[in-house]
C-alpha atoms as a PDB file:
ATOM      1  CA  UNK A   1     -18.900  -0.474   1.856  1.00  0.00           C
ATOM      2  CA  UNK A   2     -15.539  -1.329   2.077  1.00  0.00           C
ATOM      3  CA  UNK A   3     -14.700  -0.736   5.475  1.00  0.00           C
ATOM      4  CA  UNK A   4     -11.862  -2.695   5.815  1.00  0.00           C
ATOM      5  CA  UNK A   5      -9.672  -0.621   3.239  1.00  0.00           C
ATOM      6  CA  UNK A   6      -7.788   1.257   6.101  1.00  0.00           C
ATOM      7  CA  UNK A   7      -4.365  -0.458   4.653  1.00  0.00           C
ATOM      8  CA  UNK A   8      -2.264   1.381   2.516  1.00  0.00           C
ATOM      9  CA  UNK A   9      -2.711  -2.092  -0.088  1.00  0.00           C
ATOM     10  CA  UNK A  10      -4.770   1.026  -1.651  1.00  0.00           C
ATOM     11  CA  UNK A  11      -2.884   4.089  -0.253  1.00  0.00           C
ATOM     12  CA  UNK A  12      -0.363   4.537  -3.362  1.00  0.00           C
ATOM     13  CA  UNK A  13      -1.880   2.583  -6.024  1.00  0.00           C
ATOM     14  CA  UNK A  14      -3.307   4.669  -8.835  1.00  0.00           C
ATOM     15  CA  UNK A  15      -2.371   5.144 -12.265  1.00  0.00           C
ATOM     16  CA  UNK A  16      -3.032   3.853 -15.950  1.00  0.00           C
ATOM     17  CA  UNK A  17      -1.120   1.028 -17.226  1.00  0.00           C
ATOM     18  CA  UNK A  18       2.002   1.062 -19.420  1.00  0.00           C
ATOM     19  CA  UNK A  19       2.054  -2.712 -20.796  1.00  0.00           C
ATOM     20  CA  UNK A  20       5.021  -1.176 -23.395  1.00  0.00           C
ATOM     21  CA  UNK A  21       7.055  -0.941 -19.811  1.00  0.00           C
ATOM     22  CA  UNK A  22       8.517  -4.586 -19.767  1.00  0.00           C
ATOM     23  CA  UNK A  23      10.794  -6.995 -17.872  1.00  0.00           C
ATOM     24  CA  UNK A  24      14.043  -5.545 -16.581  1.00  0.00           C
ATOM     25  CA  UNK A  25      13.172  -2.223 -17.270  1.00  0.00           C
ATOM     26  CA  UNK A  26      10.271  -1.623 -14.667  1.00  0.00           C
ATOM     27  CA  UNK A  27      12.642  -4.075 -12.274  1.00  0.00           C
ATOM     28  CA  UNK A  28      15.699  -1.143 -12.193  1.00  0.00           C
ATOM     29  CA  UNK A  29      12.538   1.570 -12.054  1.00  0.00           C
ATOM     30  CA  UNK A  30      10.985  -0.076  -9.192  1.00  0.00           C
ATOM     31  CA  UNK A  31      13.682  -0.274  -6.999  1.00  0.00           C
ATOM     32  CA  UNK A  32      14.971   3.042  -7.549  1.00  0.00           C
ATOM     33  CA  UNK A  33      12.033   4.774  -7.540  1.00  0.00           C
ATOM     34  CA  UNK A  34      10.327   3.338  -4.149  1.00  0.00           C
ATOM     35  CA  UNK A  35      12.144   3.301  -1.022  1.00  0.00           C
ATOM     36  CA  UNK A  36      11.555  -0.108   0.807  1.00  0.00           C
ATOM     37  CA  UNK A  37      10.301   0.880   4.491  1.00  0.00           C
ATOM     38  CA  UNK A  38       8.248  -0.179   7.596  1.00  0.00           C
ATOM     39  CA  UNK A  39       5.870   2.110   9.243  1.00  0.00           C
ATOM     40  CA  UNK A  40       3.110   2.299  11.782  1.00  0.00           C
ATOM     41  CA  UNK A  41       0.438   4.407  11.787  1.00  0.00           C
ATOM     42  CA  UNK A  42      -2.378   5.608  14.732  1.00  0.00           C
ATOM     43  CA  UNK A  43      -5.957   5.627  13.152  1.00  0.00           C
ATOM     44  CA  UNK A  44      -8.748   7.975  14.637  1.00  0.00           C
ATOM     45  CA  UNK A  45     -11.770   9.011  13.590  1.00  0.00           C
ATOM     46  CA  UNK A  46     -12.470  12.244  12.838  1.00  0.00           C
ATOM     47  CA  UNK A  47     -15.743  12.622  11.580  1.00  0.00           C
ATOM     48  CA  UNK A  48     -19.552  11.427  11.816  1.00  0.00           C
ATOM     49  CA  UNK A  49     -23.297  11.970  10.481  1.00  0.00           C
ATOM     50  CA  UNK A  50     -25.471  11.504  12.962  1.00  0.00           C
ATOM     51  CA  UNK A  51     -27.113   8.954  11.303  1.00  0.00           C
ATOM     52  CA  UNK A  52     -23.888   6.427  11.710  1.00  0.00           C
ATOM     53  CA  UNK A  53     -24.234   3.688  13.806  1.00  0.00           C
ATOM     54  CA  UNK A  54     -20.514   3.405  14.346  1.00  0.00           C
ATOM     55  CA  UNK A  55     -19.536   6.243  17.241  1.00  0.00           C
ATOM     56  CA  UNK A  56     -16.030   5.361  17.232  1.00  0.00           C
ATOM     57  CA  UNK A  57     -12.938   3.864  15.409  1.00  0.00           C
ATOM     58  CA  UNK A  58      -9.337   4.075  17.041  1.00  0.00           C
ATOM     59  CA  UNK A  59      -7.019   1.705  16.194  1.00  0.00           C
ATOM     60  CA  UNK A  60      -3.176   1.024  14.367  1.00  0.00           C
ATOM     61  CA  UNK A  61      -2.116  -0.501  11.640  1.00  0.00           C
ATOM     62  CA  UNK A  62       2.044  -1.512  10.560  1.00  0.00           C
ATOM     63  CA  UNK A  63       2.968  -1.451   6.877  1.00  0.00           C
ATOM     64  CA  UNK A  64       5.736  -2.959   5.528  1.00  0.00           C
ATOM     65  CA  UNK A  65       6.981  -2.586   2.043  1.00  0.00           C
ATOM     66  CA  UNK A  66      10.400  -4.928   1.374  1.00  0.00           C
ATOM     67  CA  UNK A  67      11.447  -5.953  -2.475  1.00  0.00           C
ATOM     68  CA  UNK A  68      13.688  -8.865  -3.141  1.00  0.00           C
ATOM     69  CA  UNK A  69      15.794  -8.681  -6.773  1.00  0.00           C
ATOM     70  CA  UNK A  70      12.511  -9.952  -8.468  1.00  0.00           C
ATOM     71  CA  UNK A  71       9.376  -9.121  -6.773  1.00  0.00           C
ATOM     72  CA  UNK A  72       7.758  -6.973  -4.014  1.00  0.00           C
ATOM     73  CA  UNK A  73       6.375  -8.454  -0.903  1.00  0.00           C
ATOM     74  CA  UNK A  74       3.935  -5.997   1.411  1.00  0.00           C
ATOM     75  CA  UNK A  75       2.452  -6.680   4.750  1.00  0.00           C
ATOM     76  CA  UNK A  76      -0.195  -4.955   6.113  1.00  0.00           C
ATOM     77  CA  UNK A  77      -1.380  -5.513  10.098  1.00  0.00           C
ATOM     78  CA  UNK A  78      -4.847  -3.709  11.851  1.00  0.00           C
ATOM     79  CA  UNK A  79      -5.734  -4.007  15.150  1.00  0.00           C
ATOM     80  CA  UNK A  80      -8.735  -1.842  15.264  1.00  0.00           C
ATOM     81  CA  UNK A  81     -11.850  -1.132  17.705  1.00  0.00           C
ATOM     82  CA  UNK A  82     -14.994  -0.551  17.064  1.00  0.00           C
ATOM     83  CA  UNK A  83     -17.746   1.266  19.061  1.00  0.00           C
ATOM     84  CA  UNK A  84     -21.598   1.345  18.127  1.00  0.00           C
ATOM     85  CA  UNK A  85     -24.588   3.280  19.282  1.00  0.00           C
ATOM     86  CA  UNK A  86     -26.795   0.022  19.082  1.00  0.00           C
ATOM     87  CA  UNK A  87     -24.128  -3.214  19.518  1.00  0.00           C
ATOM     88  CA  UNK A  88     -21.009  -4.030  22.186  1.00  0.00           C
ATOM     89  CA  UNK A  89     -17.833  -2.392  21.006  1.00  0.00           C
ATOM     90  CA  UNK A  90     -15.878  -4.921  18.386  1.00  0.00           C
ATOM     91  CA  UNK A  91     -11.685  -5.417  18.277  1.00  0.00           C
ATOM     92  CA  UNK A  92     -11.065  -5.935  14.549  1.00  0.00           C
ATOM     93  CA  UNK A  93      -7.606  -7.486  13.173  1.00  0.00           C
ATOM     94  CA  UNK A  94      -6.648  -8.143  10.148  1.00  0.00           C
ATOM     95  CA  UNK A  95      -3.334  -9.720   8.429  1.00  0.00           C
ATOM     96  CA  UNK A  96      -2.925  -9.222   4.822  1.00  0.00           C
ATOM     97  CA  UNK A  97       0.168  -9.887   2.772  1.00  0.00           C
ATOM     98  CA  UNK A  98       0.736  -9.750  -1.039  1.00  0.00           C
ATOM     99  CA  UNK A  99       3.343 -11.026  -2.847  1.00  0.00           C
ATOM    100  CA  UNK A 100       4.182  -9.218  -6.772  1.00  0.00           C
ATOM    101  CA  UNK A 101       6.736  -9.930  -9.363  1.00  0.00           C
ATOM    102  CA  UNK A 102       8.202  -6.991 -10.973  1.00  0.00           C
ATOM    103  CA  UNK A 103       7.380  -8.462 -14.250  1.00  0.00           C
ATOM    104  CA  UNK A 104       3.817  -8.168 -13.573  1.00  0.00           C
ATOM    105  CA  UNK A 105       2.693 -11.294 -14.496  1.00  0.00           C
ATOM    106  CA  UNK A 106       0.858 -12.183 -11.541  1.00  0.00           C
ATOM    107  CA  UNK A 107      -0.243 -11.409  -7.710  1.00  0.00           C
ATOM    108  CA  UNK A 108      -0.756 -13.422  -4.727  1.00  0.00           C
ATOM    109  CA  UNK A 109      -2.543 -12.313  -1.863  1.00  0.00           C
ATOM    110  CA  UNK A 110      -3.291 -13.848   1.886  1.00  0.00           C
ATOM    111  CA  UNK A 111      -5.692 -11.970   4.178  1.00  0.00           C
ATOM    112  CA  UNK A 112      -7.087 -13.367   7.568  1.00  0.00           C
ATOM    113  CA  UNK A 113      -9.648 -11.140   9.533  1.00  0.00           C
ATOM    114  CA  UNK A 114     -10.452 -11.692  12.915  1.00  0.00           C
ATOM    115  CA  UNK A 115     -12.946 -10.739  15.468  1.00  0.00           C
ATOM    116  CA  UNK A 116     -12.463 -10.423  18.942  1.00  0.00           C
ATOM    117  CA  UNK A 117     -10.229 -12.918  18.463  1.00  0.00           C
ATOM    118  CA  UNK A 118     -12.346 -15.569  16.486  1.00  0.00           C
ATOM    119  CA  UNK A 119     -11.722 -15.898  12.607  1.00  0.00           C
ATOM    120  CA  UNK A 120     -14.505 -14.735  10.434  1.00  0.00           C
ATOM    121  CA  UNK A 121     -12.415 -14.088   7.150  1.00  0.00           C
ATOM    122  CA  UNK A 122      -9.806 -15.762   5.273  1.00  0.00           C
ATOM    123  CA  UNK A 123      -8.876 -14.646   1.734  1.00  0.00           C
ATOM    124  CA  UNK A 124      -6.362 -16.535  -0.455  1.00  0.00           C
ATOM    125  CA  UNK A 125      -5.869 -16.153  -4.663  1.00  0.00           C
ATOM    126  CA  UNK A 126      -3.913 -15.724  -7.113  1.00  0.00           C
ATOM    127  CA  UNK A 127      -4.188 -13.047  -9.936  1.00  0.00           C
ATOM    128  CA  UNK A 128      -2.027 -14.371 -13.416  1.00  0.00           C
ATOM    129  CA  UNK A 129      -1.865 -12.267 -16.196  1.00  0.00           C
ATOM    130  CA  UNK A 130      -2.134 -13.307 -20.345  1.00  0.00           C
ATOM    131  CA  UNK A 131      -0.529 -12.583 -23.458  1.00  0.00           C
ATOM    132  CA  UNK A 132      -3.350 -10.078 -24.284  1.00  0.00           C
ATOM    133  CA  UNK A 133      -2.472  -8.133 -21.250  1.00  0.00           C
ATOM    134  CA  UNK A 134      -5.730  -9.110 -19.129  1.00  0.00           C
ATOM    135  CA  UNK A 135      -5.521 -10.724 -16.301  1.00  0.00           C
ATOM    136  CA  UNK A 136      -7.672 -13.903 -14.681  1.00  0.00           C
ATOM    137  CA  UNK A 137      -8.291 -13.897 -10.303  1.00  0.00           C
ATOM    138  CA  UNK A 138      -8.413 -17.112  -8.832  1.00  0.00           C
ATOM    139  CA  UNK A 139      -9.070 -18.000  -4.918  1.00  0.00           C
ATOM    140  CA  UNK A 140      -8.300 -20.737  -3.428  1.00  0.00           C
ATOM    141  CA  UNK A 141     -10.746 -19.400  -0.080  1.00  0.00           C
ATOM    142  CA  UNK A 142     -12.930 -18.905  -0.753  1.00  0.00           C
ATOM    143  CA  UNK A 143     -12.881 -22.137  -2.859  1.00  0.00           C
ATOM    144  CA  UNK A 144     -14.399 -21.223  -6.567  1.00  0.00           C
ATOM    145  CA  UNK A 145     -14.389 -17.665  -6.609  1.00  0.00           C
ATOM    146  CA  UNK A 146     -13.239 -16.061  -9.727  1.00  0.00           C
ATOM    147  CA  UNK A 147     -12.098 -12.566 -11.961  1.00  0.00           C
ATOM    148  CA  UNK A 148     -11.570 -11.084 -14.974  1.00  0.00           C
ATOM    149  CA  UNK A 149      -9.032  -8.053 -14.866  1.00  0.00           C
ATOM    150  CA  UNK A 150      -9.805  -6.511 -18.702  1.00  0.00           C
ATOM    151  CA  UNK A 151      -6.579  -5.153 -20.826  1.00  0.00           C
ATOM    152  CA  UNK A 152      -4.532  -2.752 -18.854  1.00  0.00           C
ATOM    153  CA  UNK A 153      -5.688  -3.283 -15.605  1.00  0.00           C
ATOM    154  CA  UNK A 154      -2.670  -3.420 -12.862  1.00  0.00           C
ATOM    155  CA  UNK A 155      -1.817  -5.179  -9.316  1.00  0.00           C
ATOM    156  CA  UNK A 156      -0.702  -2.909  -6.562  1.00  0.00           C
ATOM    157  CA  UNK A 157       2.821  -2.134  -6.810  1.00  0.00           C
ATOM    158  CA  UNK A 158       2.950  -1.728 -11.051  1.00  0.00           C
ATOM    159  CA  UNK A 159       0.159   0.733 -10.226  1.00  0.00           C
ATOM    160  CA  UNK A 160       2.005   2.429  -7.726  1.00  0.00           C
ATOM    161  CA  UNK A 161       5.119   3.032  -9.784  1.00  0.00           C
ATOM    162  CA  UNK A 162       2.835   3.684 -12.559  1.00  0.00           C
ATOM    163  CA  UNK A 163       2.031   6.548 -10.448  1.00  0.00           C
ATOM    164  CA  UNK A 164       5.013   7.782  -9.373  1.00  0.00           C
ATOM    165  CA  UNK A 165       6.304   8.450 -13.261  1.00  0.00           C
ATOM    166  CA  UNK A 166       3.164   9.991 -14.522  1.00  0.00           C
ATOM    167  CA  UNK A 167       3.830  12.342 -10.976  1.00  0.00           C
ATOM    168  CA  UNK A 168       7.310  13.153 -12.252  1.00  0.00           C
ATOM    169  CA  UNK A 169       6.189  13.789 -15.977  1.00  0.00           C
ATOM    170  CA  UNK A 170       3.282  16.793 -14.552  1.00  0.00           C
ATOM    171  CA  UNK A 171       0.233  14.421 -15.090  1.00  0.00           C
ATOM    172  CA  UNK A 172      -2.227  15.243 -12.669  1.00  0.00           C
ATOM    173  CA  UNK A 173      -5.621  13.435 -13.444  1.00  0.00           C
ATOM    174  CA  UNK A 174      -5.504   9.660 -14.295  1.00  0.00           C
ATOM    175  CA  UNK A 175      -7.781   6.202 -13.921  1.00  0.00           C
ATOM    176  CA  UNK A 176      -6.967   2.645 -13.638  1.00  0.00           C
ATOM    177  CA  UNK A 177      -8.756  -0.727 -13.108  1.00  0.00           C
ATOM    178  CA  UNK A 178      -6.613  -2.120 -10.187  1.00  0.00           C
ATOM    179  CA  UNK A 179      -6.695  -5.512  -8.257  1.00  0.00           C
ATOM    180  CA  UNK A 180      -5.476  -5.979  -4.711  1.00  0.00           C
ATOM    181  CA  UNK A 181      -6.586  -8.821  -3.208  1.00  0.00           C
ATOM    182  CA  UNK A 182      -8.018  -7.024   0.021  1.00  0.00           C
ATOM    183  CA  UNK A 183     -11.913  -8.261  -0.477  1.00  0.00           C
ATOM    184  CA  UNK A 184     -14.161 -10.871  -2.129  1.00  0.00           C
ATOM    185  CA  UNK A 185     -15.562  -7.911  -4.508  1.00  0.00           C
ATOM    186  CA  UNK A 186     -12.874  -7.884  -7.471  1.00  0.00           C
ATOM    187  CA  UNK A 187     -11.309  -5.082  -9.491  1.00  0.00           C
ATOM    188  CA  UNK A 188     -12.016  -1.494  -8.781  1.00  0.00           C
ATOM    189  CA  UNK A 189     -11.683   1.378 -10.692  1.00  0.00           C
ATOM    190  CA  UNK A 190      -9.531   4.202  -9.503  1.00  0.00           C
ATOM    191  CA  UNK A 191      -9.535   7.785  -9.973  1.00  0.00           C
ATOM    192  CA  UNK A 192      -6.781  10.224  -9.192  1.00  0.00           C
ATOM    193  CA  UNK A 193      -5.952  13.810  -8.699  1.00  0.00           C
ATOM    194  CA  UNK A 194      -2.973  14.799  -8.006  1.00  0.00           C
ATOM    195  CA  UNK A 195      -2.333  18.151  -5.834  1.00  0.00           C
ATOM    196  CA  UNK A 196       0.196  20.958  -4.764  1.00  0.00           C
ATOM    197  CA  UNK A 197       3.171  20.391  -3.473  1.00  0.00           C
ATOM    198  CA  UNK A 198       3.528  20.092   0.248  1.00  0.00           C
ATOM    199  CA  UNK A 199       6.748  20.697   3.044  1.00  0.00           C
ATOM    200  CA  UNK A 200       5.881  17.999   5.600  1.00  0.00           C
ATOM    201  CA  UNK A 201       8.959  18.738   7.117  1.00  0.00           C
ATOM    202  CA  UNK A 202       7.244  22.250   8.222  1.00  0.00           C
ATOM    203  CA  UNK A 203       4.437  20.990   9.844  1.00  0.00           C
ATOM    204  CA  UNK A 204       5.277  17.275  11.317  1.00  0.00           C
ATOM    205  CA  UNK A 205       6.197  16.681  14.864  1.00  0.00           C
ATOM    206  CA  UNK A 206       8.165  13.975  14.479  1.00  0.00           C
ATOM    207  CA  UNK A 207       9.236  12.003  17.445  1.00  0.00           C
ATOM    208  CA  UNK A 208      11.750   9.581  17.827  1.00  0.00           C
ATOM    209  CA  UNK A 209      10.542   6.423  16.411  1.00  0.00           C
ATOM    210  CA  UNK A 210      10.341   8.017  12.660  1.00  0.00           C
ATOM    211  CA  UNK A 211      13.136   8.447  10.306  1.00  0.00           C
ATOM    212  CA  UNK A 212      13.237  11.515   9.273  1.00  0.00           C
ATOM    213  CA  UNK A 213      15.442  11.064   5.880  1.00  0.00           C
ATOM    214  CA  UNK A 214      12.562   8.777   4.604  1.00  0.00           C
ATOM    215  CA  UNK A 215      10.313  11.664   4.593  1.00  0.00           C
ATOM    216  CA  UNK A 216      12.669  14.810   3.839  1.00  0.00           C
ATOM    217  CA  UNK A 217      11.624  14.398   0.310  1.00  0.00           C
ATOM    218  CA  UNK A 218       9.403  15.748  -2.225  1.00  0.00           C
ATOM    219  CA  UNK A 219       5.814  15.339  -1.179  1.00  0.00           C
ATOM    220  CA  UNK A 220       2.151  15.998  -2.997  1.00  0.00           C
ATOM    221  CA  UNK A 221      -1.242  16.466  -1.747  1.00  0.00           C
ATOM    222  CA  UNK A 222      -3.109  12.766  -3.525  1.00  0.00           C
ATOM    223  CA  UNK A 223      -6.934  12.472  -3.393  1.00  0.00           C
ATOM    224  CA  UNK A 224      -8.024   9.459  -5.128  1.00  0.00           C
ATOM    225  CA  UNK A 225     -12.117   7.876  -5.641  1.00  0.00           C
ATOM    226  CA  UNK A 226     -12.914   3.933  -5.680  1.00  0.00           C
ATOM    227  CA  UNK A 227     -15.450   2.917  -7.411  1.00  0.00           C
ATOM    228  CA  UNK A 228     -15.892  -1.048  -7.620  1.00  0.00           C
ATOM    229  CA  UNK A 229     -16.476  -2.464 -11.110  1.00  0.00           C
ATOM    230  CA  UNK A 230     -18.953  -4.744  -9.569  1.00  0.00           C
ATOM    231  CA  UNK A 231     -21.165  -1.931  -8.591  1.00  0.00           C
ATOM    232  CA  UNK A 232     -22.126   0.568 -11.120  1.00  0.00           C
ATOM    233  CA  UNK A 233     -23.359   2.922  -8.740  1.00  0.00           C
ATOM    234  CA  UNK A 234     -22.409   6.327  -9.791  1.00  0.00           C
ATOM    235  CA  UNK A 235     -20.864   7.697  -6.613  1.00  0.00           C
ATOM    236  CA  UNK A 236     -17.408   6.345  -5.326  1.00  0.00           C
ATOM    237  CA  UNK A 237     -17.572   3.637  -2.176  1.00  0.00           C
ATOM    238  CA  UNK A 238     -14.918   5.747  -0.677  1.00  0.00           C
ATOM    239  CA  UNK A 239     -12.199   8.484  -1.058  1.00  0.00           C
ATOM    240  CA  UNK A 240      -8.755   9.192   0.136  1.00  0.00           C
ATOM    241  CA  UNK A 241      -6.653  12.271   0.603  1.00  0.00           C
ATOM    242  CA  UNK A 242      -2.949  10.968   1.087  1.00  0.00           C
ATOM    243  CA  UNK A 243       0.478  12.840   1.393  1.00  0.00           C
ATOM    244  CA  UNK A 244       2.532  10.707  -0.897  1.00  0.00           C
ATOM    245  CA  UNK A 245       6.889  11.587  -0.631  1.00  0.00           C
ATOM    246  CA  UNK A 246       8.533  10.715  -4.543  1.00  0.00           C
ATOM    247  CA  UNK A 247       9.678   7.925  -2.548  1.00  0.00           C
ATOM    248  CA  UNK A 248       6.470   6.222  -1.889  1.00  0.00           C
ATOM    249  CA  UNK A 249       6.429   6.948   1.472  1.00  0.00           C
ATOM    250  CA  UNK A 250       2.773   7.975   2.960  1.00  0.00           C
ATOM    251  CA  UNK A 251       3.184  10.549   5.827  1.00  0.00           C
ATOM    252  CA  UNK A 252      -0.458  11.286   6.189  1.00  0.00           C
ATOM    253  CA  UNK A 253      -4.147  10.128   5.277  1.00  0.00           C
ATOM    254  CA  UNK A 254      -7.408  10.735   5.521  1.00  0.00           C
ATOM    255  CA  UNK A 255     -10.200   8.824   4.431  1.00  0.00           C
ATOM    256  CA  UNK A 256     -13.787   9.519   3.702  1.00  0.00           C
ATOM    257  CA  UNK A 257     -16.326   6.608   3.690  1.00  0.00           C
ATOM    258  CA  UNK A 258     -19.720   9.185   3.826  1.00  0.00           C
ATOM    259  CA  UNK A 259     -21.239   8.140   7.372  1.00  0.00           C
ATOM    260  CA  UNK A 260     -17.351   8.955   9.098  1.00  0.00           C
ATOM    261  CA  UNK A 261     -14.525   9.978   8.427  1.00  0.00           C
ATOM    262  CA  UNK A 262     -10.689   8.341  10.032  1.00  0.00           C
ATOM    263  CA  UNK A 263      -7.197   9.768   9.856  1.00  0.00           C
ATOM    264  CA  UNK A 264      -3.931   7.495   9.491  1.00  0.00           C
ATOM    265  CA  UNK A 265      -1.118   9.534  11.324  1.00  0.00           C
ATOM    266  CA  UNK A 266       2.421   8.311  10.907  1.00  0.00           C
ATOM    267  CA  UNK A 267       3.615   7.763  14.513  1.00  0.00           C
ATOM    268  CA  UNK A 268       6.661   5.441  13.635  1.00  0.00           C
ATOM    269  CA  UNK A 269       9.026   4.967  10.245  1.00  0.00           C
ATOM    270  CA  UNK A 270      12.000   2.917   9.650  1.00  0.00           C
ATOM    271  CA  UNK A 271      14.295   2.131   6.618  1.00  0.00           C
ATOM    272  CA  UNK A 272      14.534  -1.910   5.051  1.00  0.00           C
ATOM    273  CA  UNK A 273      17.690  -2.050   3.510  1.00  0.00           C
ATOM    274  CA  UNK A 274      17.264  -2.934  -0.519  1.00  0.00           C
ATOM    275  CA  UNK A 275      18.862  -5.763  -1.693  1.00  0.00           C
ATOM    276  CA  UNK A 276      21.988  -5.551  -4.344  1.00  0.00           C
ATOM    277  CA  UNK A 277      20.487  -7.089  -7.377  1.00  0.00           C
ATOM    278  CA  UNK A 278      23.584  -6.477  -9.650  1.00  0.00           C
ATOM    279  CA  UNK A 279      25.707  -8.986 -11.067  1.00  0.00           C
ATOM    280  CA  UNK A 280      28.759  -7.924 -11.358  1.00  0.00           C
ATOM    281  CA  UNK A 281      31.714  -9.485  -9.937  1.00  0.00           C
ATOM    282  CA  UNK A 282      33.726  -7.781  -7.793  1.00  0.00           C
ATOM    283  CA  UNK A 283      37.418  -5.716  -8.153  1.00  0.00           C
ATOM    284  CA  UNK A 284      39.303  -8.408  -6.170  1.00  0.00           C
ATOM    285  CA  UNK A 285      37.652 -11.072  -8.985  1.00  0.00           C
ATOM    286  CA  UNK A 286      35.526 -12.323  -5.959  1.00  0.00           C
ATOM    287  CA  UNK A 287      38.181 -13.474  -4.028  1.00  0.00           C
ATOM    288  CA  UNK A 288      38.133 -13.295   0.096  1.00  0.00           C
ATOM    289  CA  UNK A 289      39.303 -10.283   1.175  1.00  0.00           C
ATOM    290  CA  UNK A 290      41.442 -10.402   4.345  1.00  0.00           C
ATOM    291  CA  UNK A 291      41.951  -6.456   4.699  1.00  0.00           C
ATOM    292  CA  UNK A 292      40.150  -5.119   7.545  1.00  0.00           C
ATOM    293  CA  UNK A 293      36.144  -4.930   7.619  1.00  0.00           C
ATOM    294  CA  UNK A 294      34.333  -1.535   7.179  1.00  0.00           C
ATOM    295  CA  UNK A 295      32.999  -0.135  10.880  1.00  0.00           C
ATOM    296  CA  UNK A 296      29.133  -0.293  10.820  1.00  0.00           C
ATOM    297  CA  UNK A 297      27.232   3.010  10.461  1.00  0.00           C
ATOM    298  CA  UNK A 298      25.668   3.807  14.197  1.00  0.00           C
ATOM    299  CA  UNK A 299      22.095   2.481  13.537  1.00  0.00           C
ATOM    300  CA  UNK A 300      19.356   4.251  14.793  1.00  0.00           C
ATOM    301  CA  UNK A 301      17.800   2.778  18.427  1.00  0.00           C
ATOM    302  CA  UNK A 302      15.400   0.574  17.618  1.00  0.00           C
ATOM    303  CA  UNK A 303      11.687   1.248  18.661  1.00  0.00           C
ATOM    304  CA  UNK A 304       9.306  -0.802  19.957  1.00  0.00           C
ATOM    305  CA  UNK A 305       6.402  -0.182  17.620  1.00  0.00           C
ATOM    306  CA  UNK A 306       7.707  -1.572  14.874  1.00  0.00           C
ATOM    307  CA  UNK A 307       7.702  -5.826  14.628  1.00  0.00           C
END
C-alpha cells in the first residue's frame, strides 16, 4: 500500500491520452492552462479502523509547480510523523522532484526518503517515450530496474492537462495508465470522476499566507481510484477526493487508504511568475531603452512557510 502517495505528483494527474496533441501545440496549452504556483499544505488524519496499527499521521508537505519555455519541473517536500499502537512514533521525509518536457517524450524523476533522519530510499529513472507512442522506465537506483508504459499511457503533467481539457469539454468519467516516478512499483492505472461544481471562496478561511486570486477560480469536486498495473487485485490501493481550480490549483484533499483516512488542507499559496516564451522582438527593434523603468507592483509580504 502506497503510503507514501501524500504528494500531489498524483493529486491532478488523470486523464486519457491524446498522442494527436503534438509539439508546440500542448507547449502554448500547458502554460495557459496551468497556473505555475507554490503551496504548502497541513496533513491530518482523519479517520481509522480499529484494526490499524498506525494511530496517528500529522505532518506537511510544500508543492511547487514552475515551467520553463520547454518543460515542467515539480517539487514535492513531506515531513511527516508517524505514531503506532505497537512501535516508537517515526518522522518520515521525503524529497521528490520530476522534471517533464512539454513534448512528452520523456520524464525524469529523483526521490530520497528518509527516516528519522537516516536514508532508507533513493529513487532515480528516467521514463523515454517511442515512435509507437509507448514508453520504456529506466532507474538508475535502484540499479537495473525496469518498465514498460503500453500505447497511450502519460507522465504527470500531459496527464494533468489532459485533464483539464476533457474538464472544460463536460467529460466526467475517464482512465489512464500514468507513470510518476514516486515508487519502485511502475505504472498505475487511474480512474476518474469528475463532480459538481464547488465555491471555495464560500467556505475557506483563508489567512494571510494564501493568495487568494490563485484560487478565486472555477473549482470541481475530483475523486479519482489507483489501481497499480502490477497488482491485479480488483479493488483500488487507494482513493482521492480533491478540489481541483481550472487552474490546477488543489485547495483541498482527502485521501482514503482503507485502514485511515488523512486530509491535505491548504494553509499557504503563492504565485511563480511564468516565463515569456515568445519570440518576438520588441517595438523599439530590441534596442536599450533609456525612458524611465515601470514602478514594481507592491508584492505581497512574503511568508515564512513557503522555501
Amino acid at each position: 500500500m502506497r503510503y507514501n502517495a501524500l504528494k500531489p505528483a498524483l493529486i491532478l494527474l488523470l486523464l486519457t491520452a491524446a498522442p494527436a496533441l503534438a509539439g508546440e501545440r500542448l507547449d502554448r496549452t500547458a502554460r495557459e492552462a496551468l497556473a505555475p504556483h507554490k503551496a504548502i499544505y497541513t496533513i491530518e488524519m482523519i479517520s481509522r479502523r480499529s484494526s490499524s496499527q498506525i494511530l496517528n499521521i500529522h505532518g506537511q508537505m510544500y508543492f511547487s509547480l514552475q515551467p520553463s519555455c520547454e518543460a515542467w519541473s515539480t517539487d514535492h517536500r513531506f515531513n511527516l510523523y508517524y505514531e503506532y499502537a505497537d512501535s516508537a512514533p517515526m518522522q518520515i521525509t521525503s524529497d521528490f522532484t520530476t522534471y517533464e518536457p512539454m513534448d512528452g517524450k520523456s520524464f525524469d524523476f529523483n526521490s530520497r526518503r528518509r527516516r528519522d533522519g537516516e536514508l532508507y530510499q533513493e529513487l532515480r529513472g528516467k521514463a523515454v517515450r517511442d515512435d509507437r507512442d509507448a514508453a520504456t522506465v529506466t532507474y538508475s537506483q535502484p540499479d537495473g530496474l525496469t518498465f514498460d508504459m503500453p500505447q497511450g499511457s502519460l507522465f504527470p503533467m500531459a496527464h494533468t492537462t489532459e485533464m483539464m481539457k476533457n474538464i472544460r469539454k463536460g467529460q466526467r468519467v475517464f482512465s489512464a495508465i500514468v507513470f510518476d516516478g514516486s515508487d519502485e512499483e511502475g505504472p498505475i492505472e487511474i480512474n476518474t470522476v469528475v463532480g459538481k461544481a464547488v465555491n471555495v471562496m464560500a467556505t475557506l478561511e483563508p489567512g494571510p499566507a494564501i493568495d487568494t486570486t490563485l484560487i478565486n477560480s472555477p473549482a470541481r469536486l475530483v475523486r479519482m481510484a489507483f489501481f497499480p498495473i502490477a497488482n491485479a487485485q480488483p479493488e483500488a490501493d487507494y482513493e482521492m477526493d480533491v478540489i481541483l481550480h481550472d487552474n490546477g490549483v488543489i485547495s483541498d484533499m482527502t485521501v482514503d487508504y482503507g485502514e485511515f483516512s488523512v486530509s491535505q488542507k491548504l494553509v499557504a499559496l503563492e504565485n511563480i511568475p511564468a516565463p515569456s516564451c515568445d519570440k518576438k522582438t520588441p517595438a523599439n527593434g530590441g534596442k536599450h531603452d533609456k525612458s524611465e523603468p515601470a514602478k514594481d507592483k507592491p508584492k505581497r509580504k512574503p511568508f515564512s512557510l513557503i522555501p
